[in-house]
Protein backbone atom coordinates (compact mmCIF):
# COMPACT_ATOMS: atom_id res chain seq x y z
CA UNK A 1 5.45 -24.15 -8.18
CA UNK A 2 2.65 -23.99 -10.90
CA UNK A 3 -0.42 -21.46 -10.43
CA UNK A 4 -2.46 -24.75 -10.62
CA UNK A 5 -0.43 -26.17 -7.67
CA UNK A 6 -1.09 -23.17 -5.64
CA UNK A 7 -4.52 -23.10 -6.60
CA UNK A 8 -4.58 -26.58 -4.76
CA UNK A 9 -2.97 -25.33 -1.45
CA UNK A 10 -5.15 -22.02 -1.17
CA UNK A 11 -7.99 -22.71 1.55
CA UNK A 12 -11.72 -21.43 0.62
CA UNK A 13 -10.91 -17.89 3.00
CA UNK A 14 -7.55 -17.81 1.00
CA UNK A 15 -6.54 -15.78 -2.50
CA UNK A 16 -3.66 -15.39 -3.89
CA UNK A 17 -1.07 -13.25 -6.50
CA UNK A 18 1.20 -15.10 -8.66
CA UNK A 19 3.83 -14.15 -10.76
CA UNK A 20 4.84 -16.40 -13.19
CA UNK A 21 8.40 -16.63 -14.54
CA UNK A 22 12.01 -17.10 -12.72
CA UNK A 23 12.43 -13.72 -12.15
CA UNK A 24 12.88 -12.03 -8.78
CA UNK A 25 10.57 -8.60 -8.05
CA UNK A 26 12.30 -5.80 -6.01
CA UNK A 27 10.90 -5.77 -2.50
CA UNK A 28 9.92 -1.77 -3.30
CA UNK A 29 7.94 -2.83 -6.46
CA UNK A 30 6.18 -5.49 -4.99
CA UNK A 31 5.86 -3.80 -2.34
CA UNK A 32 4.19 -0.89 -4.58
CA UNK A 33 1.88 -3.66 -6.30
CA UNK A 34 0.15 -4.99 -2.87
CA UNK A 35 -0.18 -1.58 -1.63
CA UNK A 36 -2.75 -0.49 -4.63
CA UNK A 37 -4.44 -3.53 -4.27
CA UNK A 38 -5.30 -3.05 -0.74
CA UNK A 39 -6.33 0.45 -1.69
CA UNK A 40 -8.61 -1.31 -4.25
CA UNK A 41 -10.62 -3.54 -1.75
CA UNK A 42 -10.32 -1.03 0.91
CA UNK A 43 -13.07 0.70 -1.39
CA UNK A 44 -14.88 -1.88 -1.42
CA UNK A 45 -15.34 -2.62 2.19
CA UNK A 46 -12.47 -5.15 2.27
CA UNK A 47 -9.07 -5.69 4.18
CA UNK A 48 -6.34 -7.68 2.58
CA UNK A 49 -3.85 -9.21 4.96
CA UNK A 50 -0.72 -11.07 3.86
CA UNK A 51 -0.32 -14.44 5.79
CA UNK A 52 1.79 -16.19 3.63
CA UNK A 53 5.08 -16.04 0.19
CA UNK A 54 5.25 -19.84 -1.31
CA UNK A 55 8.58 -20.56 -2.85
CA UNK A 56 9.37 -21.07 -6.46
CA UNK A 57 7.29 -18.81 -8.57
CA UNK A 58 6.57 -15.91 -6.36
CA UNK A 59 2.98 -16.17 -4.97
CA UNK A 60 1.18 -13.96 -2.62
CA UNK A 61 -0.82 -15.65 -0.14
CA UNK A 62 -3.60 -13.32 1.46
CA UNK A 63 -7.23 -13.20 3.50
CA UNK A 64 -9.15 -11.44 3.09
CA UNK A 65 -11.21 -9.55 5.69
CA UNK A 66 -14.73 -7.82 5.70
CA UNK A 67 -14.67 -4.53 7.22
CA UNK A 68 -17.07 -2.77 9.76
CA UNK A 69 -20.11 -1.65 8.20
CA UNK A 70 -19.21 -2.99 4.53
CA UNK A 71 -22.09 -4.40 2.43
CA UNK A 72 -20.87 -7.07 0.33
CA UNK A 73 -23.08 -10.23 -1.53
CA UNK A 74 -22.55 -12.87 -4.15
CA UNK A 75 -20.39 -15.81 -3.53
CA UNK A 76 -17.43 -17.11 -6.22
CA UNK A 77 -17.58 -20.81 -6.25
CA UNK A 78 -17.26 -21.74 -2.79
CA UNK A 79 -15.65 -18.80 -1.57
CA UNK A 80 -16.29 -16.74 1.52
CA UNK A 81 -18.32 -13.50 0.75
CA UNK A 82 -15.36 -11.30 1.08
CA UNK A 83 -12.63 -13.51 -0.58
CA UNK A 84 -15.34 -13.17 -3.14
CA UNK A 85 -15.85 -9.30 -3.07
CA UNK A 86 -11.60 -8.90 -3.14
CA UNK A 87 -11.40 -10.80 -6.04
CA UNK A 88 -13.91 -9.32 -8.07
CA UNK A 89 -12.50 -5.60 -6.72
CA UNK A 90 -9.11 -6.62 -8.11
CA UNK A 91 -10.41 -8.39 -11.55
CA UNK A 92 -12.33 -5.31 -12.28
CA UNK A 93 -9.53 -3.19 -11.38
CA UNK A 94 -6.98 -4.79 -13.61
CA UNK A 95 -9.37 -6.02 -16.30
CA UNK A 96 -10.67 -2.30 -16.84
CA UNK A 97 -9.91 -0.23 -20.03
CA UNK A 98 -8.69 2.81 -18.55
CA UNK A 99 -5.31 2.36 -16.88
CA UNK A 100 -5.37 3.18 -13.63
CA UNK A 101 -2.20 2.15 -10.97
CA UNK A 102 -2.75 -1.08 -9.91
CA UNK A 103 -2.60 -1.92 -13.47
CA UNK A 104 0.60 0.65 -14.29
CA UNK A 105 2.50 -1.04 -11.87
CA UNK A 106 1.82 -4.18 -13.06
CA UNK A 107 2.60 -3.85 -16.61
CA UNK A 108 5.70 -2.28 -14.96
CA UNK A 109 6.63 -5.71 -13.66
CA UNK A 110 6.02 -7.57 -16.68
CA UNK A 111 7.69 -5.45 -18.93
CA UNK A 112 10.63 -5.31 -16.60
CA UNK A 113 11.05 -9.13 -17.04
CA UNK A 114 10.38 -9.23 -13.70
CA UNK A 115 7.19 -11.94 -14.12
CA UNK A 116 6.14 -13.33 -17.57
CA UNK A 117 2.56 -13.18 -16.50
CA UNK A 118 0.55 -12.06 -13.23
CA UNK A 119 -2.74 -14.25 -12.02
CA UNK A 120 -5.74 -13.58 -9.20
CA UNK A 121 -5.85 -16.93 -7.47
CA UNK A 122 -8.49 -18.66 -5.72
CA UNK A 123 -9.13 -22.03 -4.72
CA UNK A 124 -10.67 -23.34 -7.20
CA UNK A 125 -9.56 -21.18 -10.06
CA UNK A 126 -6.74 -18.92 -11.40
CA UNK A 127 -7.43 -15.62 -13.04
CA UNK A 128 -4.75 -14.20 -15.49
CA UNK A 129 -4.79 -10.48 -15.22
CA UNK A 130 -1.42 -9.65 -17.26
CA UNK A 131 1.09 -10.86 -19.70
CA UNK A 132 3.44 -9.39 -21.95
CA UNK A 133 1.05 -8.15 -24.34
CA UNK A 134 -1.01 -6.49 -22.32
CA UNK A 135 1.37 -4.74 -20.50
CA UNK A 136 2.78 -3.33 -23.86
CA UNK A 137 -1.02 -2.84 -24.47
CA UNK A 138 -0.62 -0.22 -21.04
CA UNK A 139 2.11 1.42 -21.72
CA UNK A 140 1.27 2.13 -25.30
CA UNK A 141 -2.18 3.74 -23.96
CA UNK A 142 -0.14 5.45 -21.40
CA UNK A 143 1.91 7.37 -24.24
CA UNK A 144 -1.36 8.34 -26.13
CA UNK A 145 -2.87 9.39 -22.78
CA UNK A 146 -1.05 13.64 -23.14
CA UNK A 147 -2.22 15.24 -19.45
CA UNK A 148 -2.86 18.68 -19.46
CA UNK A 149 0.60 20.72 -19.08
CA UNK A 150 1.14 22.94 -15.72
CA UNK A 151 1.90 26.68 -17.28
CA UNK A 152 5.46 27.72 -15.72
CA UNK A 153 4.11 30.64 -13.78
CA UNK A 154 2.32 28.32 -11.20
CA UNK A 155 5.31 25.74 -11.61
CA UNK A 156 7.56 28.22 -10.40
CA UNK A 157 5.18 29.40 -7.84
CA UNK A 158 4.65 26.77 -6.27
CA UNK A 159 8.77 26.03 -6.13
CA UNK A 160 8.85 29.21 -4.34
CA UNK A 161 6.36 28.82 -2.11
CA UNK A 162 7.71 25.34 -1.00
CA UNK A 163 10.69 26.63 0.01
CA UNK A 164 9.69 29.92 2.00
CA UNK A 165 7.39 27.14 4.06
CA UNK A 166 4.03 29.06 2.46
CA UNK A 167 2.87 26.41 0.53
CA UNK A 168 -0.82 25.47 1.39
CA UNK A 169 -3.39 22.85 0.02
CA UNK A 170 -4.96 19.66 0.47
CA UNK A 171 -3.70 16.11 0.64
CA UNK A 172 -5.41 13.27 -0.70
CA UNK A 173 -5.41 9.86 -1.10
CA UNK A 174 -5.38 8.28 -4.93
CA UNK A 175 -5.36 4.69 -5.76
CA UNK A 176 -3.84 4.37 -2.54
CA UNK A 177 -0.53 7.15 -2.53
CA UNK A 178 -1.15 10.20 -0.95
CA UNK A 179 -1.37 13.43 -3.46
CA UNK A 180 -1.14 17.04 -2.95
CA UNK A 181 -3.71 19.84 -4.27
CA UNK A 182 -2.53 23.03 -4.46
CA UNK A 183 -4.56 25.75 -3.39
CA UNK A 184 -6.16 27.70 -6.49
CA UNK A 185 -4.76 24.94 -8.78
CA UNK A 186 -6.54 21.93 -10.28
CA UNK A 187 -4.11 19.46 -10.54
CA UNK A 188 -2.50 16.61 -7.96
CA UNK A 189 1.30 16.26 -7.31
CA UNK A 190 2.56 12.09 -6.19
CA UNK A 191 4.42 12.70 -2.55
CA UNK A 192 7.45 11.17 -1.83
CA UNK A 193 6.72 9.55 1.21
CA UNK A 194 9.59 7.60 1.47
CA UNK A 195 11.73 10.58 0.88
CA UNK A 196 9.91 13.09 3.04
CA UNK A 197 11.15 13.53 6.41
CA UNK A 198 7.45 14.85 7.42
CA UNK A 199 5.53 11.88 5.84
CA UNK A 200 3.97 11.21 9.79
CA UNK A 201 2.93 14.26 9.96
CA UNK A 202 0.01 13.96 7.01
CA UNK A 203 -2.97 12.61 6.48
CA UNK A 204 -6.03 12.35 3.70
CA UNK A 205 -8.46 15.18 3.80
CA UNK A 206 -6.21 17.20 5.94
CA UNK A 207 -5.49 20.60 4.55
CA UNK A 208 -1.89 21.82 5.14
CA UNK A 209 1.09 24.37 5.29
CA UNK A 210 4.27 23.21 4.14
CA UNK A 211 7.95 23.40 3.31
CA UNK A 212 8.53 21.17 0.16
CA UNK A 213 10.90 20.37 -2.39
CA UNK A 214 8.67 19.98 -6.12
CA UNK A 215 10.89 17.64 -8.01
CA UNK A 216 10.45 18.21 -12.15
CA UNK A 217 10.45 15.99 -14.86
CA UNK A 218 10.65 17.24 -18.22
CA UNK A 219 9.49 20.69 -16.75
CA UNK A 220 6.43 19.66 -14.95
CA UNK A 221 5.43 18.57 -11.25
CA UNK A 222 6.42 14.87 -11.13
CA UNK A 223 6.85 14.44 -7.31
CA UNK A 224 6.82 16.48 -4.00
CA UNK A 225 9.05 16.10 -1.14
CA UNK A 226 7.86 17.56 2.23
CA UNK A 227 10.07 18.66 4.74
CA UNK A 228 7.51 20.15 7.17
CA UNK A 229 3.92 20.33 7.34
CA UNK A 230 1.68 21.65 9.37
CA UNK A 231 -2.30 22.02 9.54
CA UNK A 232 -4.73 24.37 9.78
């Protein structure tokens, strides 16, 4: 199926992601990819519900759905108001210049051969928001990008801590995955929710003791596992 094709079968309260290409997407990538973009119109005082996967070139059938409270104006074409505010969330969001995850991720599927090309559909219109070049485009920006290194000292004290159950800080919520802040230290670490047996047990904002695992790559905090968590 053709973008234009599902352009044609989208209703006016209807958008849509398509990936172009024969290949098939890992259920945890896509998965990954739908995730930040909810995260993305959450901001913006908009739910995104699935309702819908046509056949043949994967597409993403959504709705969405203004929430409580949000303020949202301008119309695209004949789209509803919040079809209207998703979409332009999303192209902002993937068109920007500094990489951010919904991007990352995917660049990560088109330079996995996993899609040629990604588009925002609507309607009355298809938006293309990645193809191979600028995915290399990302990734190249990516390498440029150096973050600031974590000294060893606090590396290994926060290893220590995490496994004496005496680790405390903050968890937040980043482009939609939940981080945590160490106390005294200015820098996030990605947790593993899938991999941590406490993952029910946290929430954003909520500041917490813990028994964690700090997985390393190439010396420096790359992901945290958490075991057991508790607040205070």
């Amino acid at each position: 199926m053709s973008v234009k094709d599902v352009s044609a079968r989208l209703g006016r309260d209807e958008l849509a992601f398509y990936f172009g290409g024969d290949g098939s997407i890992p259920a945890e990538l896509l998965g990954d990819f739908l995730r930040r973009a909810a995260a993305v119109t959450r901001r913006n005082g908009i739910e995104i519900e699935v309702v819908a996967l046509e056949p043949g070139s994967l597409s993403v059938v959504m709705k969405a759905l203004k929430k409580a409270g949000s303020r949202i104006h301008g119309e695209l074409g004949k789209a509803p108001l919040a079809t209207t505010a998703a979409v332009a969330a999303l192209l902002s969001s993937m068109g920007g210049d500094k990489p951010v995850p919904l991007q990352k991720v995917g660049a990560e599927i088109v330079i996995n051969g996993k899609a040629e090309n990604i588009y925002i559909v609507i309607a009355d219109h298809a938006y293309e928001v990645m193809d191979a070049h600028r995915a290399r485009a990302i990734v190249e920006r990516e390498k440029r990008t150096k973050p600031r290194l974590v000294q060893h000292g606090a590396v290994q004290q926060i290893m220590d801590d995490g496994s004496t159950g005496a680790l405390s800080g903050v968890v937040l919520e980043v482009e939609g995955v939940f981080h945590f802040r160490p106390d005294n230290r200015n820098f996030l670490v990605p947790i593993d929710m899938r991999a941590s047996p406490a993952a029910a047990q946290l929430f954003e904002g909520g500041r917490f003791r813990m028994r964690a695992d700090l997985r390393l790559l190439g010396g420096q905090p790359d992901s945290l596992v958490v075991y057991r968590a508790v607040p205070f």
